[in-house]
Protein backbone atom coordinates (compact mmCIF):
# COMPACT_ATOMS: atom_id res chain seq x y z
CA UNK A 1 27.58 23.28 24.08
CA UNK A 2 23.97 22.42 25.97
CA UNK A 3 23.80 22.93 29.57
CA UNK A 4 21.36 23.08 32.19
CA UNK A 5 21.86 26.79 34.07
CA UNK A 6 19.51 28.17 36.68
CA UNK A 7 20.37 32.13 37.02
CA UNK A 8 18.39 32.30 40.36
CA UNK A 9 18.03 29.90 42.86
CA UNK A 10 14.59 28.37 43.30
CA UNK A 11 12.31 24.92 42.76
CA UNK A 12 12.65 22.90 39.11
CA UNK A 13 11.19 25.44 37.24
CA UNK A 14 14.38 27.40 37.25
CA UNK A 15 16.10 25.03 34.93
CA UNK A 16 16.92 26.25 31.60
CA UNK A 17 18.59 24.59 28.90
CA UNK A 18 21.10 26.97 26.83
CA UNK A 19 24.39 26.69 24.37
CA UNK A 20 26.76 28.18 26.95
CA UNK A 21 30.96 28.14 26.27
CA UNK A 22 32.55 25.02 26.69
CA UNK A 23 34.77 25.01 29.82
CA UNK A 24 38.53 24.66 29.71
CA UNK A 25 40.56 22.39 32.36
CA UNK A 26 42.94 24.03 34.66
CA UNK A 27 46.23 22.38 34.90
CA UNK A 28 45.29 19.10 37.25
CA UNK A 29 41.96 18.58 35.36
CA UNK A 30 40.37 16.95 32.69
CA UNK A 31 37.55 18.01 30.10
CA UNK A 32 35.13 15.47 29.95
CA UNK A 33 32.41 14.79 27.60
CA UNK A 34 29.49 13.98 29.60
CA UNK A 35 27.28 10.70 28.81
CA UNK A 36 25.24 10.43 31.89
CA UNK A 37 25.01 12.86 35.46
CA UNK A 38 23.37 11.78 39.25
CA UNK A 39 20.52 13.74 40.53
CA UNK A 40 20.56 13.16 43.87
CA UNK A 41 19.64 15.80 47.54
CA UNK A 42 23.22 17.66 46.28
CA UNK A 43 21.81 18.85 43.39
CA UNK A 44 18.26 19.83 44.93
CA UNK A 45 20.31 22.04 47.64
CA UNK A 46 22.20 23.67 45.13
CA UNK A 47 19.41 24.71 42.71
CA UNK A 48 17.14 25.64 45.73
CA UNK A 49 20.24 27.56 47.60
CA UNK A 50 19.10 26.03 51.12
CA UNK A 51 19.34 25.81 53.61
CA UNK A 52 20.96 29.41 53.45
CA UNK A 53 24.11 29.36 54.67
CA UNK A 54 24.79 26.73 51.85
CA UNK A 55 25.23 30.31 49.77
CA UNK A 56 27.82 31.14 51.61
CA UNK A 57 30.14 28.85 49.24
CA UNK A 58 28.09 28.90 45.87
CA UNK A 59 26.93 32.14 45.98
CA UNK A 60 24.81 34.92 47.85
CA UNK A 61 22.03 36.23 45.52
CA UNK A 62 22.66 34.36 42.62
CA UNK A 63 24.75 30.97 41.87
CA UNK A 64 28.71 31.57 40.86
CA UNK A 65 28.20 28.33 38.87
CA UNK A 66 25.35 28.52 37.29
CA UNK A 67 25.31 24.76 36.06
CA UNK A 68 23.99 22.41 38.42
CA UNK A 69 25.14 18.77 39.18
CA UNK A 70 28.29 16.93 40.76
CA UNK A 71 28.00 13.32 39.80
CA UNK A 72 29.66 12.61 36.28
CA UNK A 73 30.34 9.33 33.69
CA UNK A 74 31.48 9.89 30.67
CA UNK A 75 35.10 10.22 27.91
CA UNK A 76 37.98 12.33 28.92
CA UNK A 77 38.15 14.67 26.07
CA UNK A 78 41.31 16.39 27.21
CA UNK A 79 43.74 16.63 29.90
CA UNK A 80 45.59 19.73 31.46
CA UNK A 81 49.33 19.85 31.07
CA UNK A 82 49.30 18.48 35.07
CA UNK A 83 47.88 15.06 34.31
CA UNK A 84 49.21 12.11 33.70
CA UNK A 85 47.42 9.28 34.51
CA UNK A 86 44.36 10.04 32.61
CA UNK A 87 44.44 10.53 28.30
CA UNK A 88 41.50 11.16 25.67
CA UNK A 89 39.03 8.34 25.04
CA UNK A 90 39.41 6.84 28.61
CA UNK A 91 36.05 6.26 30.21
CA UNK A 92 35.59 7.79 33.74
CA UNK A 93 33.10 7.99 36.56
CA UNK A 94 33.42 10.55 39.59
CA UNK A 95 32.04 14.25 40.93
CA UNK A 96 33.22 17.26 38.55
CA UNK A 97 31.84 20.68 38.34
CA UNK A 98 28.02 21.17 36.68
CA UNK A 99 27.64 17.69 34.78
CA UNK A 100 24.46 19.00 33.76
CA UNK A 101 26.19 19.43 30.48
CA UNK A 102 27.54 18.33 27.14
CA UNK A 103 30.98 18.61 28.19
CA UNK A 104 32.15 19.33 32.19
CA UNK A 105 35.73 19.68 34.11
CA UNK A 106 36.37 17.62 37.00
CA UNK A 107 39.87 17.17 38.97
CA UNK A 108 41.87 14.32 37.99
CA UNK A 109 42.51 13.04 41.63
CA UNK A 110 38.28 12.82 41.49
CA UNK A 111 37.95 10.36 38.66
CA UNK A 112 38.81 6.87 38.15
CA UNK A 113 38.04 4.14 35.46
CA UNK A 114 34.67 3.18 34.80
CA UNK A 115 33.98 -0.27 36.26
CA UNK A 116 33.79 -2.61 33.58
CA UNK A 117 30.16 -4.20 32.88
CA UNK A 118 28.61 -1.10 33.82
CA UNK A 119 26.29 1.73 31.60
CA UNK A 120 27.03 5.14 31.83
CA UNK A 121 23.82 5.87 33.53
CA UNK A 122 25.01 3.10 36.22
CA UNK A 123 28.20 4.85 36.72
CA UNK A 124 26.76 7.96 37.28
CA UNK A 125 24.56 6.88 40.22
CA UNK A 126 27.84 6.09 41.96
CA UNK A 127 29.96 9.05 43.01
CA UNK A 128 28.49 10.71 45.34
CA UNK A 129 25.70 8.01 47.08
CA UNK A 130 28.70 5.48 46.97
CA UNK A 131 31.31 7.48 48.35
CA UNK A 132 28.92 8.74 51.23
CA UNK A 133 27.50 5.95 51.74
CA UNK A 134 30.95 4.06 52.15
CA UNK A 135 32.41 6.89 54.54
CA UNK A 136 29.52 6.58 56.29
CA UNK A 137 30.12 3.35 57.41
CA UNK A 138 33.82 2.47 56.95
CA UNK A 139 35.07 6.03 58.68
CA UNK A 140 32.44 7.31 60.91
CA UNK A 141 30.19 4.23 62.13
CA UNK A 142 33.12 2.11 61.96
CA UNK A 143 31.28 -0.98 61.24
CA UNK A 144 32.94 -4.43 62.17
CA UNK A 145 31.15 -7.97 60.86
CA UNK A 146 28.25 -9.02 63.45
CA UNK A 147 27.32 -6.27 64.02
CA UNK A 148 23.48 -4.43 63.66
CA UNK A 149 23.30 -1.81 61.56
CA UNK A 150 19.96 0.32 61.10
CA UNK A 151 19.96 2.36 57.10
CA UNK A 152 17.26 4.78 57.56
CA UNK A 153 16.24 5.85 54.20
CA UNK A 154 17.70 2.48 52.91
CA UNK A 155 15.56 2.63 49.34
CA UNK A 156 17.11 6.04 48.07
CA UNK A 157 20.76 6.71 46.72
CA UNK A 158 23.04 6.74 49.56
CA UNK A 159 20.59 3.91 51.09
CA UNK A 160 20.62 1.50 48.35
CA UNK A 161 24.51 1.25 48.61
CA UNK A 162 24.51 1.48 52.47
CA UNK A 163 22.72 -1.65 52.36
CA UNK A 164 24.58 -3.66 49.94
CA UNK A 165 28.47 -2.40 51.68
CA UNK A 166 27.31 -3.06 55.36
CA UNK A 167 25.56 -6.54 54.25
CA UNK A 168 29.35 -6.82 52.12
CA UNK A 169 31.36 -6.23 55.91
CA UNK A 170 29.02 -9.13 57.66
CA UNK A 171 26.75 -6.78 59.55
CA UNK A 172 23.21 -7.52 60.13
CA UNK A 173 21.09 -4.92 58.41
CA UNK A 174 18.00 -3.64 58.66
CA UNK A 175 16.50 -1.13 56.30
CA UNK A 176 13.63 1.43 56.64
CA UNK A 177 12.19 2.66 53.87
CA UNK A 178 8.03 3.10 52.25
CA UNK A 179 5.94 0.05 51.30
CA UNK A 180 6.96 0.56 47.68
CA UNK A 181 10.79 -0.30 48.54
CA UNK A 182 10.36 -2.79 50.50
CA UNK A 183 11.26 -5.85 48.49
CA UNK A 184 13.97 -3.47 46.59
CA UNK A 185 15.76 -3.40 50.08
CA UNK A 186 15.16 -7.13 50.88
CA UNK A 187 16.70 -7.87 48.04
CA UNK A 188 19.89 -5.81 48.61
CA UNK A 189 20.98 -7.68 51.30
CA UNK A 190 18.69 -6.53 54.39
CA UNK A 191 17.39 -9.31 56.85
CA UNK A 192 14.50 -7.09 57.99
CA UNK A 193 12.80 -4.37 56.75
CA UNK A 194 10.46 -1.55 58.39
CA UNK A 195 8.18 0.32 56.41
CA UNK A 196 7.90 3.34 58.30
CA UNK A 197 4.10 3.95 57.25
CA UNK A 198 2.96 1.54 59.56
CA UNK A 199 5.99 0.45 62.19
CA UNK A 200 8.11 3.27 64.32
CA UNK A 201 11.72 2.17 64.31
CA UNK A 202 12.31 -0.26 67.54
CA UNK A 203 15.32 -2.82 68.39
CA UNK A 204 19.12 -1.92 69.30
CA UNK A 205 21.80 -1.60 67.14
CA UNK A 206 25.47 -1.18 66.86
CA UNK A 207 24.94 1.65 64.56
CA UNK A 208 22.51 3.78 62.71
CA UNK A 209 22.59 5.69 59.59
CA UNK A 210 19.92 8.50 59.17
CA UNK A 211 19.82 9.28 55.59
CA UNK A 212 16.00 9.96 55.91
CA UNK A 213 16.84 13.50 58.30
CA UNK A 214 13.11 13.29 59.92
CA UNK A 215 13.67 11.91 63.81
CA UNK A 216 14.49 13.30 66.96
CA UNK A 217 17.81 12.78 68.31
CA UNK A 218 16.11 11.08 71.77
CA UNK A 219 14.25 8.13 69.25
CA UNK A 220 17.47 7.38 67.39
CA UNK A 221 19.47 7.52 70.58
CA UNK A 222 16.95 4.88 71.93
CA UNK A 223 17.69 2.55 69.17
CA UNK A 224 21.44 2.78 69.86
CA UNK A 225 23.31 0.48 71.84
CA UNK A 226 25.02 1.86 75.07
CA UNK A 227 28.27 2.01 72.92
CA UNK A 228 26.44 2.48 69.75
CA UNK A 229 27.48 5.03 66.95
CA UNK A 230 24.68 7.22 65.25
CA UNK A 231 25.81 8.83 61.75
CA UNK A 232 23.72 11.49 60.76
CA UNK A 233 23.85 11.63 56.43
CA UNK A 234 22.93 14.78 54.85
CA UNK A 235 21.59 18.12 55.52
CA UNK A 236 17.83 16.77 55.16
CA UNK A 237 15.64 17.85 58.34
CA UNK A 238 18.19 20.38 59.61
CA UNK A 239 16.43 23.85 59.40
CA UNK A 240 16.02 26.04 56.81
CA UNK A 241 18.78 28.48 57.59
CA UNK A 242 21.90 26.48 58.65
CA UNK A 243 20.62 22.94 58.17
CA UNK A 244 22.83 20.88 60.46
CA UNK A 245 20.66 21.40 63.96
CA UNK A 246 19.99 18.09 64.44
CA UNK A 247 23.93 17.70 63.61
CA UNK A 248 25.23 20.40 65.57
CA UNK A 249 22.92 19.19 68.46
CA UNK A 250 24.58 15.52 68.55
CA UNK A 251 27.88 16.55 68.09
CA UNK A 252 27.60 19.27 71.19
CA UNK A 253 26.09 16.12 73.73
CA UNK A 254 28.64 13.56 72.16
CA UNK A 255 31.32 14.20 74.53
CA UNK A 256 29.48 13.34 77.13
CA UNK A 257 27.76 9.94 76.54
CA UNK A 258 29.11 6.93 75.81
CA UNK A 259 27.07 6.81 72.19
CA UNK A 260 29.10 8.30 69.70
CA UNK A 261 26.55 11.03 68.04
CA UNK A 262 27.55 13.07 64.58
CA UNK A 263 27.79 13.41 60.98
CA UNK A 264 30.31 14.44 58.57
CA UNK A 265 30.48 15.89 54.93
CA UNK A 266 31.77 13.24 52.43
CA UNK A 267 34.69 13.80 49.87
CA UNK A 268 35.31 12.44 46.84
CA UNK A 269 38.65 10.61 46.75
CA UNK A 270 40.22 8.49 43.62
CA UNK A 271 40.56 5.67 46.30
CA UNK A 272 37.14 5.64 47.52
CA UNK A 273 36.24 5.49 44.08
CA UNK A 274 38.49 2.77 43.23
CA UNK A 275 37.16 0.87 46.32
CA UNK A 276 33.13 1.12 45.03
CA UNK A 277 34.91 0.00 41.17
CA UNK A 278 36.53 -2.99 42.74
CA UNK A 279 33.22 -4.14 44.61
CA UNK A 280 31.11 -3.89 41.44
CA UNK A 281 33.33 -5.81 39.37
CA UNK A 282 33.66 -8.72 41.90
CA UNK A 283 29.33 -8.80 42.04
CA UNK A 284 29.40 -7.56 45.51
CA UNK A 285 27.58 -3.91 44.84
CA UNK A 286 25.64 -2.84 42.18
CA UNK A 287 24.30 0.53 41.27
CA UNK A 288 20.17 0.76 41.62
CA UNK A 289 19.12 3.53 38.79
CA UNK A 290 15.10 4.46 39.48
CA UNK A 291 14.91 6.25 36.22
CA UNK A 292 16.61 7.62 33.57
CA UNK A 293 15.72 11.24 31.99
CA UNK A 294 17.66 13.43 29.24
CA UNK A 295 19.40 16.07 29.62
CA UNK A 296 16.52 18.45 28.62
CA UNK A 297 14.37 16.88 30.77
CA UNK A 298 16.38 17.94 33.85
CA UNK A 299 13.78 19.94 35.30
CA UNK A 300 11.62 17.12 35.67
CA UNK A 301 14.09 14.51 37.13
CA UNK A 302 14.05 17.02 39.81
CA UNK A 303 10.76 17.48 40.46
CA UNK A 304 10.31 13.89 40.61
CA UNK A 305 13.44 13.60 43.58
CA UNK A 306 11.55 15.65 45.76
CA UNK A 307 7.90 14.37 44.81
CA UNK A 308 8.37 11.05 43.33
CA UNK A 309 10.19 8.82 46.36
CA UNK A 310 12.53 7.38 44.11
CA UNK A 311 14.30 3.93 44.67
CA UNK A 312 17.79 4.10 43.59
CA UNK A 313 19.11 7.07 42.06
CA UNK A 314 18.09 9.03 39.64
CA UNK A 315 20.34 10.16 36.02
CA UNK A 316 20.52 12.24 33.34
CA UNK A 317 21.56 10.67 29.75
CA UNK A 318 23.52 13.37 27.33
CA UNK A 319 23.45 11.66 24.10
C-alpha cells in the first residue's frame, strides 16, 4: 500500500511517499481503508519530534512509527476476532495509528459511525479538534449557559468547534483570531470578535481557552474572573524541550488562587465521538475544512499548517 513515512524527524521535507506492508489489526481493532486523514498541531509535533521529550513515547533518534497522522474517516475493511460492534463496509470516523495511508488500524473503542450528511474529508477534521475541543470545555472549563467564554485561536481546528459547542451550551463567546477569520468566527456563533493584529485581549470572562499558546500567564489571568477557569490547549508556546512551561507553571500556582489554572491532554473516547456525531446531525456543529490536499501532497498540507494560518482544518483525500 501508499503511505506517507518520515525516517527522521524534521520540517515537511521529510515526507516521503512509499508502498510499505499493509498493517494487520490486533485482536480489539479494525483495518480500515483510509478515504480522508486531519492534519492538524498533532501531526506537526510528531513529524518535527518536539518539543523533545515528546520522543520519549514515539521514539528517541528516529520515529517507532514511521507513518504520521491520528485523525482517520474511512471503510472498515476488517475486524479482529475481539470486535463486535463494528463489520466490513461500515463507514467510520475517529484517531487510529498513521492515517497517512491507504489502509490504517485504529482501536475499535476509538471509532464510531460516520455522521450521516457528512464527506469523508468533513469527518476527518473531527476527531481530534472535536474531541479536544469538547473536553476542553465540558470537563476542564466546565462551562454552564450565561456564561463568557474567551476561544483564543478560535479560527483554527480545535477553535472552530470551540466556538460552535460553547455558543451550543448558551455561553457568550468571544473569539480571537487574524483579520482573515474574522467573519469565519462571527459566523460560528461568536458575538464579538478580536483580531489580535490590532486589539490586545481585554474584558472578563468565566473562562478562557488558549489554543493560540503565545500569552503570558499574568495577561490571561487578567482576563479571568475572580472564580474564572483558564484551559490551556496544546503544547504550542511551551518550550522547545518539554513544552508544557506555561502548563506546568499554572498548574504549580493553581492551588493557591481562587482561578482555576491548567490544561490537560485529550483522549479519544467512542462517546465523545458519538456526542460530536449527534450534534452534527441535529445542525448544531459542523466541521470547517480550509483545504483539501492528496495524499501525495502531504508534505505540502504541512507546510501550509505552520505557514499558511489556516481556518478550519486541514485533510488529506486517499482516493
Amino acid at each position: 500500500m501508499q503511505a506517507i513515512v518520515h525516517d527522521t524527524y524534521g520540517h515537511a521535507d521529510v515526507l516521503r511517499s512509499r508502498d510499505i506492508d499493509r498493517p494487520v489489526p490486533r485482536d480489539n481493532e479494525v483495518l480500515v481503508r483510509v478515504r480522508a486523514a486531519g492534519v492538524g498541531p498533532d501531526v506537526w509535533h510528531m513529524v518535527t519530534g518536539t518539543p523533545y521529550a515528546i520522543r520519549l513515547g514515539i521514539g528517541l533518534r528516529a520515529p517507532r512509527n514511521p507513518v504520521p497522522g491520528w485523525d482517520v474517516a474511512g471503510v472498515v475493511e476488517s475486524a479482529g476476532s475481539g470486535v463486535t460492534d463494528l463489520k466490513p463496509g461500515d463507514e467510520v470516523f475517529g484517531t487510529c495509528r498513521g492515517s497517512f495511508a491507504e489502509y490504517a488500524c485504529a482501536r475499535a473503542d476509538r471509532l464510531a459511525p460516520k455522521p450521516a450528511g457528512l464527506t469523508f474529508e468533513q469527518a476527518a477534521a473531527l476527531p481530534v479538534s472535536g474531541v479536544t475541543a469538547l473536553q476542553a470545555l465540558r470537563d476542564k472549563a466546565r462551562l454552564r449557559e450565561g456564561q463568557k467564554v474567551l476561544v483564543i485561536g478560535a479560527s483554527g481546528g480545535v477553535g472552530t468547534f470551540a466556538v460552535q459547542l460553547a455558543a451550543g451550551l448558551g455561553a457568550e463567546v468571544t473569539g480571537v483570531c487574524g483579520p482573515t477569520g474574522s467573519d469565519l468566527v462571527r459566523s460560528l456563533g461568536a458575538a464579538e470578535v478580536i483580531d489580535y493584529t490590532r486589539h490586545e485581549i481585554s474584558g472578563r470572562y468565566d473562562a478562557v481557552l488558549d489554543i493560540a499558546g503565545s500569552r503570558p500567564l499574568a495577561l490571561l489571568r487578567g482576563v479571568l474572573t475572580p472564580g474564572g477557569t483558564l484551559v490551556i490547549v496544546g503544547g504550542e508556546g511551551g518550550g522547545q524541550w518539554l513544552g508544557m512551561g506555561r502548563q506546568i507553571r499554572a498548574h504549580l500556582i493553581s492551588p493557591f488562587l481562587r482561578q482555576r489554572l491548567g490544561t490537560f491532554v485529550a483522549v479519544t473516547r467512542r462517546n465523545d465521538l458519538l456526542a460530536l456525531k449527534d450534534r452534527i446531525e441535529k445542525g448544531a456543529l459542523a466541521p470547517v475544512v480550509d483545504r483539501a490536499y492528496t495524499l501525495s501532497e502531504a508534505a505540502a498540507a504541512l507546510d501550509h499548517l505552520t505557514r499558511g494560518h489556516p481556518r478550519g482544518k486541514i485533510v488529506l483525500t486517499v482516493p
